[in-house]
PDB file of N, CA and C in Angstrom:
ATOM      1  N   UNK A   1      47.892 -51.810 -42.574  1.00  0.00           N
ATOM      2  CA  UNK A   1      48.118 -50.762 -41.587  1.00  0.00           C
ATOM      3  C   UNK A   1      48.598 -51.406 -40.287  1.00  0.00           C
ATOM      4  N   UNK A   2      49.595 -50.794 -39.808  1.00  0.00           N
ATOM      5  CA  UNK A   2      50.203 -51.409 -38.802  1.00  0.00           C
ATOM      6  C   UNK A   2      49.440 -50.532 -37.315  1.00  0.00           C
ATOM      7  N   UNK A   3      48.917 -51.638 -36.474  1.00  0.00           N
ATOM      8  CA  UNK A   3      48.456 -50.972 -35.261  1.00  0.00           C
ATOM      9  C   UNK A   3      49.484 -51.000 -34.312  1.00  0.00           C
ATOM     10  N   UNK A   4      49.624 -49.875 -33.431  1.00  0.00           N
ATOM     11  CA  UNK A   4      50.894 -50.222 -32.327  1.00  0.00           C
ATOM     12  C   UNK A   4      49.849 -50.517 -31.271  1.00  0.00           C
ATOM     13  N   UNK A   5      50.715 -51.587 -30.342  1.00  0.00           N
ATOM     14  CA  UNK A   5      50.140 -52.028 -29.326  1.00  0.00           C
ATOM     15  C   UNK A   5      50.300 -51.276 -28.172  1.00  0.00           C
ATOM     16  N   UNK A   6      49.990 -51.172 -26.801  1.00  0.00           N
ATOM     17  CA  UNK A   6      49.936 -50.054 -25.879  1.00  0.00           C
ATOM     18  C   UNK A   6      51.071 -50.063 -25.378  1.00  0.00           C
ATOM     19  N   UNK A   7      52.049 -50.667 -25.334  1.00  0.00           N
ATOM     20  CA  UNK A   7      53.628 -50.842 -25.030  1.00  0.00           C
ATOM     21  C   UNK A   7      54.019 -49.895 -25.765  1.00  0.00           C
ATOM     22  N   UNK A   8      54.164 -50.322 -27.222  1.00  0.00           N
ATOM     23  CA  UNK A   8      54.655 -49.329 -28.005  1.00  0.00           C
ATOM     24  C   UNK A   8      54.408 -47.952 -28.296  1.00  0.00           C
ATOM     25  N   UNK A   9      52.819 -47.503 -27.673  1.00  0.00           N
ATOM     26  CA  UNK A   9      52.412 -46.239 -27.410  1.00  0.00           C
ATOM     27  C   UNK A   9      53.249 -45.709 -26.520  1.00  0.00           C
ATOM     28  N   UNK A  10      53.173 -46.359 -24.956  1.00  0.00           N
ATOM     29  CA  UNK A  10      53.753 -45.633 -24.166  1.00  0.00           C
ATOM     30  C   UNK A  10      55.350 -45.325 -24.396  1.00  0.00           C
ATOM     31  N   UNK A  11      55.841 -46.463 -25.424  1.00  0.00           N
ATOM     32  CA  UNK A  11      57.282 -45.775 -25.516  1.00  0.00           C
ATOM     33  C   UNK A  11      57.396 -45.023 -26.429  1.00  0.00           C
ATOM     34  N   UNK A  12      55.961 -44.635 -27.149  1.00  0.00           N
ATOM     35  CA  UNK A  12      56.298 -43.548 -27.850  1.00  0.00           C
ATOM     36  C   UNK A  12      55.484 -41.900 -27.500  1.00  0.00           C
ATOM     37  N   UNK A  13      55.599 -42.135 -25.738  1.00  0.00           N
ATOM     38  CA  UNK A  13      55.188 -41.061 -25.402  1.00  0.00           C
ATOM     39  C   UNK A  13      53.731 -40.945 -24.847  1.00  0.00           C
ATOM     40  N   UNK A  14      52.902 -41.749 -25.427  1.00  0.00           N
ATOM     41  CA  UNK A  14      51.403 -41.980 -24.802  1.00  0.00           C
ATOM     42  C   UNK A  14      51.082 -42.011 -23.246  1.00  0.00           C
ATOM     43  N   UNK A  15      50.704 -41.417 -22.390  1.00  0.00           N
ATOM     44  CA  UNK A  15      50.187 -41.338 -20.883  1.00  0.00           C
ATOM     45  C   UNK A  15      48.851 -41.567 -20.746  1.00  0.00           C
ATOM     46  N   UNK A  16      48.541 -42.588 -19.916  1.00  0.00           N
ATOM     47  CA  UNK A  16      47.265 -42.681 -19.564  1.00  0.00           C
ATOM     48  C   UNK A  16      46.660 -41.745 -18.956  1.00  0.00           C
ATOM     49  N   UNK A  17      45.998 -41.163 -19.798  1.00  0.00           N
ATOM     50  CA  UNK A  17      44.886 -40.240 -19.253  1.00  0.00           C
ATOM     51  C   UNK A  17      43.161 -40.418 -18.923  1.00  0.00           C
ATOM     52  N   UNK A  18      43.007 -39.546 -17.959  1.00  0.00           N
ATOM     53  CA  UNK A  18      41.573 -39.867 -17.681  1.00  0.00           C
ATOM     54  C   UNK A  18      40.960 -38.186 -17.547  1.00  0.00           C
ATOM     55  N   UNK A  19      39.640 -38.744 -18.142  1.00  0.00           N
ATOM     56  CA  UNK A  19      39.004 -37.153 -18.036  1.00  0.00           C
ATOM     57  C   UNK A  19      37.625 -37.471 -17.302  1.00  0.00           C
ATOM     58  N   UNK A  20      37.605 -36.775 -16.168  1.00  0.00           N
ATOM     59  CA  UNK A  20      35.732 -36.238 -16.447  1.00  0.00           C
ATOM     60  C   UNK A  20      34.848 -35.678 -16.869  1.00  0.00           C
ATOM     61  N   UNK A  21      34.055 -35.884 -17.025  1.00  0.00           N
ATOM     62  CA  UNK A  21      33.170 -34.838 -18.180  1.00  0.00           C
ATOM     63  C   UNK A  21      31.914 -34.831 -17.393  1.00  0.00           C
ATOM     64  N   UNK A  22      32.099 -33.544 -17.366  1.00  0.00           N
ATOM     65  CA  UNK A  22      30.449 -33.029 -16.597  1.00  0.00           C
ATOM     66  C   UNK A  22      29.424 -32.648 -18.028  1.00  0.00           C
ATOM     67  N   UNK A  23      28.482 -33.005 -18.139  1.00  0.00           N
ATOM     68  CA  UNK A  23      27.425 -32.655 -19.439  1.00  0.00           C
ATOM     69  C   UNK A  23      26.469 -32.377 -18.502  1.00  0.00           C
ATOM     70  N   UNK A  24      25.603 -32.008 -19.401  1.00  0.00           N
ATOM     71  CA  UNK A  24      23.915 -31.140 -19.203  1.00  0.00           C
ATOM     72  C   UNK A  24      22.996 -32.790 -19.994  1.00  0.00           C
ATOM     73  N   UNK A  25      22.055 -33.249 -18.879  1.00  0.00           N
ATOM     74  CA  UNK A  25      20.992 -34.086 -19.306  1.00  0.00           C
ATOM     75  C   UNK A  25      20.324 -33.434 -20.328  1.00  0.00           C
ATOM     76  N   UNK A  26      20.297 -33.967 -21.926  1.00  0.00           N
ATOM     77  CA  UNK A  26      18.945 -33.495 -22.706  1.00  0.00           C
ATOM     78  C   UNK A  26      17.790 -33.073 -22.346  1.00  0.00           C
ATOM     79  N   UNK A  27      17.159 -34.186 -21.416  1.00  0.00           N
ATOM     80  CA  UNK A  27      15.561 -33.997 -21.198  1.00  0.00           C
ATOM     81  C   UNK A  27      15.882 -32.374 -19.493  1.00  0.00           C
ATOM     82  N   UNK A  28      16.662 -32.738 -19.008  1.00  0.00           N
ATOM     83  CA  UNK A  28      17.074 -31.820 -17.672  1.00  0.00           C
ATOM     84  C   UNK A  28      18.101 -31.040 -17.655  1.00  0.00           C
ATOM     85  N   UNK A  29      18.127 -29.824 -18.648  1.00  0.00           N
ATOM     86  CA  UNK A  29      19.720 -29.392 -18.762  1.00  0.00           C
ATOM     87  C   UNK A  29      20.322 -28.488 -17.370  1.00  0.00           C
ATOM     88  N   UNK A  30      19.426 -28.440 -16.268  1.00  0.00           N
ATOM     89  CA  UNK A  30      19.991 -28.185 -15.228  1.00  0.00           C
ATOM     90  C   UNK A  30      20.879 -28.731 -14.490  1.00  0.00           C
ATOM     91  N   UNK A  31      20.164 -30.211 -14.689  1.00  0.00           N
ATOM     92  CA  UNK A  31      21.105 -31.009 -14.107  1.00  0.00           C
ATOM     93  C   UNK A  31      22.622 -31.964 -14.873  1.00  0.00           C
ATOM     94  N   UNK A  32      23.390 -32.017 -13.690  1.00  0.00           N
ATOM     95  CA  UNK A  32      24.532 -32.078 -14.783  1.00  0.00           C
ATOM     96  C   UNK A  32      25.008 -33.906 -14.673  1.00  0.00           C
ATOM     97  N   UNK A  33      25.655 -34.565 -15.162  1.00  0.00           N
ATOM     98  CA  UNK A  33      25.670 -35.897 -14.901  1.00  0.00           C
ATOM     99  C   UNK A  33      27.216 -35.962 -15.600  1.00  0.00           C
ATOM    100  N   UNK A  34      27.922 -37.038 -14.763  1.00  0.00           N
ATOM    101  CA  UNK A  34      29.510 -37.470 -15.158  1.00  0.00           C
ATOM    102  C   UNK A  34      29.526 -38.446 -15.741  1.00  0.00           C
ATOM    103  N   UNK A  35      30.686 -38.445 -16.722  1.00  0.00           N
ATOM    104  CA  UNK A  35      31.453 -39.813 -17.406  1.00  0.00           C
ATOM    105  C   UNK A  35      32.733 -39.434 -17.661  1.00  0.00           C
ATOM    106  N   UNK A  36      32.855 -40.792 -17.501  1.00  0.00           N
ATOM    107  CA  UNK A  36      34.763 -40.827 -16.837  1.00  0.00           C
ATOM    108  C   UNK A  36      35.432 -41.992 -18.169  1.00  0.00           C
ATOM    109  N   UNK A  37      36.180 -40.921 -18.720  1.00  0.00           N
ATOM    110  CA  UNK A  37      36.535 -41.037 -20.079  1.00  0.00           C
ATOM    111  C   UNK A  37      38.143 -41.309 -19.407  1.00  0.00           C
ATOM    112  N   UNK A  38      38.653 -42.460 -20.035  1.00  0.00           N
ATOM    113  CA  UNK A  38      40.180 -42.968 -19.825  1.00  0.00           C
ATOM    114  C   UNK A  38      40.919 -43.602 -21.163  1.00  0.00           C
ATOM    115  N   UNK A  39      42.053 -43.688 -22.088  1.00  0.00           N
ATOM    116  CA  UNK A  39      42.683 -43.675 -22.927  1.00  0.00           C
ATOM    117  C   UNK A  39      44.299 -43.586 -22.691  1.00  0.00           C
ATOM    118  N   UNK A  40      44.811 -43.755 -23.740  1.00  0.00           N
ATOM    119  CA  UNK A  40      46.354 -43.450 -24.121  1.00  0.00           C
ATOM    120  C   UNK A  40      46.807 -42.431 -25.188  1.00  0.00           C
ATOM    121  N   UNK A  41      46.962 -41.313 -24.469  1.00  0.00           N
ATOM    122  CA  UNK A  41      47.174 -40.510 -24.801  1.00  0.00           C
ATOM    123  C   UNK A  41      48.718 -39.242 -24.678  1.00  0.00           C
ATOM    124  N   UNK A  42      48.724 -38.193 -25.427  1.00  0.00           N
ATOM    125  CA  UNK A  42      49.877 -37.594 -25.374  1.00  0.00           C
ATOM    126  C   UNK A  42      49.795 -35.807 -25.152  1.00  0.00           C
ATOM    127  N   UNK A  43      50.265 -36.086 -23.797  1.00  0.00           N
ATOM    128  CA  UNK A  43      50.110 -34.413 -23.472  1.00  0.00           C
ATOM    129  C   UNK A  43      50.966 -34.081 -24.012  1.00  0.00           C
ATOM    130  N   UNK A  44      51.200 -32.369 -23.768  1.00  0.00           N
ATOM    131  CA  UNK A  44      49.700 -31.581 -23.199  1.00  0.00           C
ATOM    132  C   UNK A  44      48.876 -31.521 -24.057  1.00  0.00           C
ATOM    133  N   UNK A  45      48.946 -32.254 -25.889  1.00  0.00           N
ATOM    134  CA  UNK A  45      47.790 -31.593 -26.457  1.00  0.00           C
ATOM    135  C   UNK A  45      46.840 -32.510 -26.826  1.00  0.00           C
ATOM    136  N   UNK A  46      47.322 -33.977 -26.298  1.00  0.00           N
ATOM    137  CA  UNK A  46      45.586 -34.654 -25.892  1.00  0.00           C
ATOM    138  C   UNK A  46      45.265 -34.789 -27.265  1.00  0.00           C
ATOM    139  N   UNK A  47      45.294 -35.432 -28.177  1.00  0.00           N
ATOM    140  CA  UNK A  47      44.756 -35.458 -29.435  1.00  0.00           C
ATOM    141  C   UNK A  47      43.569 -36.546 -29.452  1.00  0.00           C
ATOM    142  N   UNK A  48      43.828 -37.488 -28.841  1.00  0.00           N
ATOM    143  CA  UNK A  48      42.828 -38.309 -28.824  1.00  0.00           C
ATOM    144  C   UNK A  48      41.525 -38.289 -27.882  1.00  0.00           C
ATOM    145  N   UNK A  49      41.811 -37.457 -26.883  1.00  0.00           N
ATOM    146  CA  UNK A  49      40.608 -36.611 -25.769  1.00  0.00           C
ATOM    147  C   UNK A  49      39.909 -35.783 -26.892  1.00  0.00           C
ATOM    148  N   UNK A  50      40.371 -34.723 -27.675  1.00  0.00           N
ATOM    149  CA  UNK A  50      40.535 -33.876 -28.545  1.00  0.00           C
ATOM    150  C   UNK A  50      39.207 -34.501 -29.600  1.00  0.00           C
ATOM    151  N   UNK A  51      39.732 -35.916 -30.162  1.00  0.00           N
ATOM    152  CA  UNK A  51      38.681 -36.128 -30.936  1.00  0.00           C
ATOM    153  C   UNK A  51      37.545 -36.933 -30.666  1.00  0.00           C
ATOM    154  N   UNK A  52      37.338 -37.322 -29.296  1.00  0.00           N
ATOM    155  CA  UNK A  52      36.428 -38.097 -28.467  1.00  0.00           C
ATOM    156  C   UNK A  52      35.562 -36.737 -28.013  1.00  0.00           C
ATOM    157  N   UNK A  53      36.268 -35.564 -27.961  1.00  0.00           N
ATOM    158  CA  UNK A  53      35.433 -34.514 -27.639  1.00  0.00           C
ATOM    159  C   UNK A  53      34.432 -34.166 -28.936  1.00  0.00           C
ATOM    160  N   UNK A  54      35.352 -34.137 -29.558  1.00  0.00           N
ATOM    161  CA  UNK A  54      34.344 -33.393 -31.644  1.00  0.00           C
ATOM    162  C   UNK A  54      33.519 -34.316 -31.502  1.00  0.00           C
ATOM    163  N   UNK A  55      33.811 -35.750 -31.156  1.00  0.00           N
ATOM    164  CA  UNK A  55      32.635 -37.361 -31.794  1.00  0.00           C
ATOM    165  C   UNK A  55      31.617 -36.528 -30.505  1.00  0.00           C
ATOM    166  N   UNK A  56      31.781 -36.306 -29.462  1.00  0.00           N
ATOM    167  CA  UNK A  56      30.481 -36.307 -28.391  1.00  0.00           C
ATOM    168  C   UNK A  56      29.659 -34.945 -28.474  1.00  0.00           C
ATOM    169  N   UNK A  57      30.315 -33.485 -28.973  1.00  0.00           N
ATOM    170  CA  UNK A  57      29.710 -32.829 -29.950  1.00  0.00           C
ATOM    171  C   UNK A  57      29.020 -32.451 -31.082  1.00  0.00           C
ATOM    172  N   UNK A  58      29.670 -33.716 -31.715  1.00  0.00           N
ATOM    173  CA  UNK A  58      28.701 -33.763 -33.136  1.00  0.00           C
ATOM    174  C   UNK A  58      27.488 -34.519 -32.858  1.00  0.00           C
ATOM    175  N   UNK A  59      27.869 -35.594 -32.275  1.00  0.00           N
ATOM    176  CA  UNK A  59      26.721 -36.875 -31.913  1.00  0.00           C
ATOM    177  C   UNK A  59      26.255 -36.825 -30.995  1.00  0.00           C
ATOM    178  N   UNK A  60      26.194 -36.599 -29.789  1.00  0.00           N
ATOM    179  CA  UNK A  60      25.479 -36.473 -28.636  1.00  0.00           C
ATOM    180  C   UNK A  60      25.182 -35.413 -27.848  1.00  0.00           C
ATOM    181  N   UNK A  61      23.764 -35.660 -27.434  1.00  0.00           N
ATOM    182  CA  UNK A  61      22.905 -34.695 -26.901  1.00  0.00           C
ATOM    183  C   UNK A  61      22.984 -33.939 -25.956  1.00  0.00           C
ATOM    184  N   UNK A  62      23.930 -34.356 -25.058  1.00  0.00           N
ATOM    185  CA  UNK A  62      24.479 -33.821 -24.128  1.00  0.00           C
ATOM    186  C   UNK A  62      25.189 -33.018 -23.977  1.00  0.00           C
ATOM    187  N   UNK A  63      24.663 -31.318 -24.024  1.00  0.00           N
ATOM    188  CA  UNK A  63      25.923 -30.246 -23.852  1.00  0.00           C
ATOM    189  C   UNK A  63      27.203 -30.322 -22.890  1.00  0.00           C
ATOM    190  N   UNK A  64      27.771 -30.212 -23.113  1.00  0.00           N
ATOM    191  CA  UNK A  64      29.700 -30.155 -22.480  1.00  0.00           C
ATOM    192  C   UNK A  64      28.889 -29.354 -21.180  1.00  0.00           C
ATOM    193  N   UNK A  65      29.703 -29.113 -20.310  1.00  0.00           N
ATOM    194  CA  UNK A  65      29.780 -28.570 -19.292  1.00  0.00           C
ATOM    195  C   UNK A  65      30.921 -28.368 -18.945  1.00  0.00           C
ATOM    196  N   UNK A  66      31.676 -29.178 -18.869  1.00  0.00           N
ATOM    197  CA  UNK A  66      33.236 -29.006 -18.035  1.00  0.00           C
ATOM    198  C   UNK A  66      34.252 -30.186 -18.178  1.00  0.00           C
ATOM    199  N   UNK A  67      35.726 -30.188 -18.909  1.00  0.00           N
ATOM    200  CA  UNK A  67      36.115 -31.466 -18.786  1.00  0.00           C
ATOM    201  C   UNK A  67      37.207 -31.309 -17.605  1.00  0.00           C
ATOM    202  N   UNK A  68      37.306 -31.868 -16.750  1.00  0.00           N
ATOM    203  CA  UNK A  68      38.797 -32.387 -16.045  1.00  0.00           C
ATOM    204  C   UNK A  68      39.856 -33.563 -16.794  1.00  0.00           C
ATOM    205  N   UNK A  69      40.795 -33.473 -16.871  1.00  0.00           N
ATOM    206  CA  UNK A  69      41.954 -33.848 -16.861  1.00  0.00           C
ATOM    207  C   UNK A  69      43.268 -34.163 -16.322  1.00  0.00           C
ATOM    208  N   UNK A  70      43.608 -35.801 -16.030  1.00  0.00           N
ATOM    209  CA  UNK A  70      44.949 -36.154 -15.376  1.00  0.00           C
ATOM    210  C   UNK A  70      45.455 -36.870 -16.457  1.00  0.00           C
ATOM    211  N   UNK A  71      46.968 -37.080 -15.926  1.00  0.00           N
ATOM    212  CA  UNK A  71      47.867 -37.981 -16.864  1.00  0.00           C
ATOM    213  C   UNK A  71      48.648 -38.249 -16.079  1.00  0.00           C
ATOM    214  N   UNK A  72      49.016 -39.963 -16.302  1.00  0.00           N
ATOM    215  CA  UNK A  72      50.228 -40.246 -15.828  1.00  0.00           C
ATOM    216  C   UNK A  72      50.867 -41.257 -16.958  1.00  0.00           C
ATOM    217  N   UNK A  73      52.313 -41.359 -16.721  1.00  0.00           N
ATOM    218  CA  UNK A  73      53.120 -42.160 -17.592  1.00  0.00           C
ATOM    219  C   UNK A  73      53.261 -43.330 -16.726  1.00  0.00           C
ATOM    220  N   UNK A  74      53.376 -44.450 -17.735  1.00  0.00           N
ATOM    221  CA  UNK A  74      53.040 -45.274 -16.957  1.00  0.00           C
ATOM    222  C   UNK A  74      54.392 -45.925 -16.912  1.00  0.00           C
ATOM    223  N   UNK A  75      55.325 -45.862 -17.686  1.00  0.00           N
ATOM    224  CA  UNK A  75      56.235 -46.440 -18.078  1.00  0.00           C
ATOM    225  C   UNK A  75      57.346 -45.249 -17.800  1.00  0.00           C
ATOM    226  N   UNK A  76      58.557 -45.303 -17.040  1.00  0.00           N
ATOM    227  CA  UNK A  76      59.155 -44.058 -16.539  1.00  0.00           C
ATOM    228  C   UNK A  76      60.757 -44.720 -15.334  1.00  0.00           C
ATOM    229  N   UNK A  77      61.610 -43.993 -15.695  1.00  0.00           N
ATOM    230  CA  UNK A  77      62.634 -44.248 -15.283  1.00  0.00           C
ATOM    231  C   UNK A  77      62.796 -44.812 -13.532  1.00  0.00           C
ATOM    232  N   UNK A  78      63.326 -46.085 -13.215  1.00  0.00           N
ATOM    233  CA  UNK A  78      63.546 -46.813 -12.227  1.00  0.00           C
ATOM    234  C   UNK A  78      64.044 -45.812 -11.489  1.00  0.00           C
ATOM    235  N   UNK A  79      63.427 -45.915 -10.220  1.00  0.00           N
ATOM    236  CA  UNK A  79      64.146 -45.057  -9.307  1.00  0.00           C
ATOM    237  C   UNK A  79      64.873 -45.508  -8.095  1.00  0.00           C
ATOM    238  N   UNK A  80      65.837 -44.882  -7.366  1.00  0.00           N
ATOM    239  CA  UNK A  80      66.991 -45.538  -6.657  1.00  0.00           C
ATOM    240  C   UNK A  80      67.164 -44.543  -5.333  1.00  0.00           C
ATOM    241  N   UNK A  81      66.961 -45.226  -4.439  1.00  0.00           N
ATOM    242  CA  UNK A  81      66.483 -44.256  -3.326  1.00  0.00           C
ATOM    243  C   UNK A  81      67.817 -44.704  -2.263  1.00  0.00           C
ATOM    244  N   UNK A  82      68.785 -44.216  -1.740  1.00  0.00           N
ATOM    245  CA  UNK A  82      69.505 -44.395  -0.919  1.00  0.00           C
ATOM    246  C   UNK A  82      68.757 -44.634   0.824  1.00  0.00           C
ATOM    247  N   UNK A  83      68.764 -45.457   1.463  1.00  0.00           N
ATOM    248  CA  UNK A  83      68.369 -45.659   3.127  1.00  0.00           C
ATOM    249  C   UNK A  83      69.813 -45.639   3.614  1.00  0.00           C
ATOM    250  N   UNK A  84      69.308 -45.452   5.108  1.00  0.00           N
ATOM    251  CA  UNK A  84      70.577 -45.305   6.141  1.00  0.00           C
ATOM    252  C   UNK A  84      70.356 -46.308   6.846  1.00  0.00           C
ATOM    253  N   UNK A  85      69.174 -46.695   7.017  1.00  0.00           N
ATOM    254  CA  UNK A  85      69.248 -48.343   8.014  1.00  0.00           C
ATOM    255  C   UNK A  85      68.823 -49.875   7.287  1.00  0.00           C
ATOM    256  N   UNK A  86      68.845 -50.917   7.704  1.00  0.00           N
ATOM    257  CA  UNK A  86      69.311 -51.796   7.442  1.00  0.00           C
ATOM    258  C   UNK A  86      69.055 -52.582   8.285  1.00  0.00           C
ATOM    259  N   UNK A  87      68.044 -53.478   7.826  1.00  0.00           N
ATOM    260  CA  UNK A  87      67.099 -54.611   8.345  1.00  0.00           C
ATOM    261  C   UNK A  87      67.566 -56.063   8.349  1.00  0.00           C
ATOM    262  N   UNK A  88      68.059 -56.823   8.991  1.00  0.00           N
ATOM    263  CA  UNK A  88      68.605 -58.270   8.823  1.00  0.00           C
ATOM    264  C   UNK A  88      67.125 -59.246   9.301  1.00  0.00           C
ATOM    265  N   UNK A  89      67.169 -59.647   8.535  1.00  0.00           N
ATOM    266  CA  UNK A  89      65.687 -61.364   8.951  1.00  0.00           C
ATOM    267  C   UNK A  89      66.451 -62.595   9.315  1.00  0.00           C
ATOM    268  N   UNK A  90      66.274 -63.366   9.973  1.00  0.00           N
ATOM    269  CA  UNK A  90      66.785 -63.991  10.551  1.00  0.00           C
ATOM    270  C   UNK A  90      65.569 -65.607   9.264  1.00  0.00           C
TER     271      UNK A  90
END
């Protein structure tokens, strides 16, 4: 089985994403506590958030509460910015 390395993810579309996840403490389900979940992944439909979510549902005690979600590409077309002035160093 061939693994792609994270180069080859991102050129095949993968964005680093990061989520927060608010859960409910087992023993305190009032109170709510964060973890900050980050990967390579592919919006908008997140497949791999997607199944890090089912694994922390099936297996852990901690009811969901709320996830947040960003993405950025990390890898993305050079950009070329025209200036009007013009700095000489001596």
């Amino acid at each position: 089985m061939h693994v792609a390395t994270q180069m080859q993810r991102q050129l095949q579309g993968y964005r680093l994403t990061t989520a927060e996840i608010l859960y409910h403490l087992p023993d305190h389900p009032a109170v709510l506590q964060s973890y900050v979940w980050q990967e390579l992944d592919i919006a908008p439909g997140y497949p791999v958030l997607h199944r890090f979510l089912e694994f922390w549902r099936r297996e852990i005690e901690g009811r969901l509460h709320s996830v947040r979600v960003a993405s950025v590409g990390l890898i993305s077309p050079a950009e070329w910015r025209h200036t009007e002035h013009l700095a000489h160093l001596n």
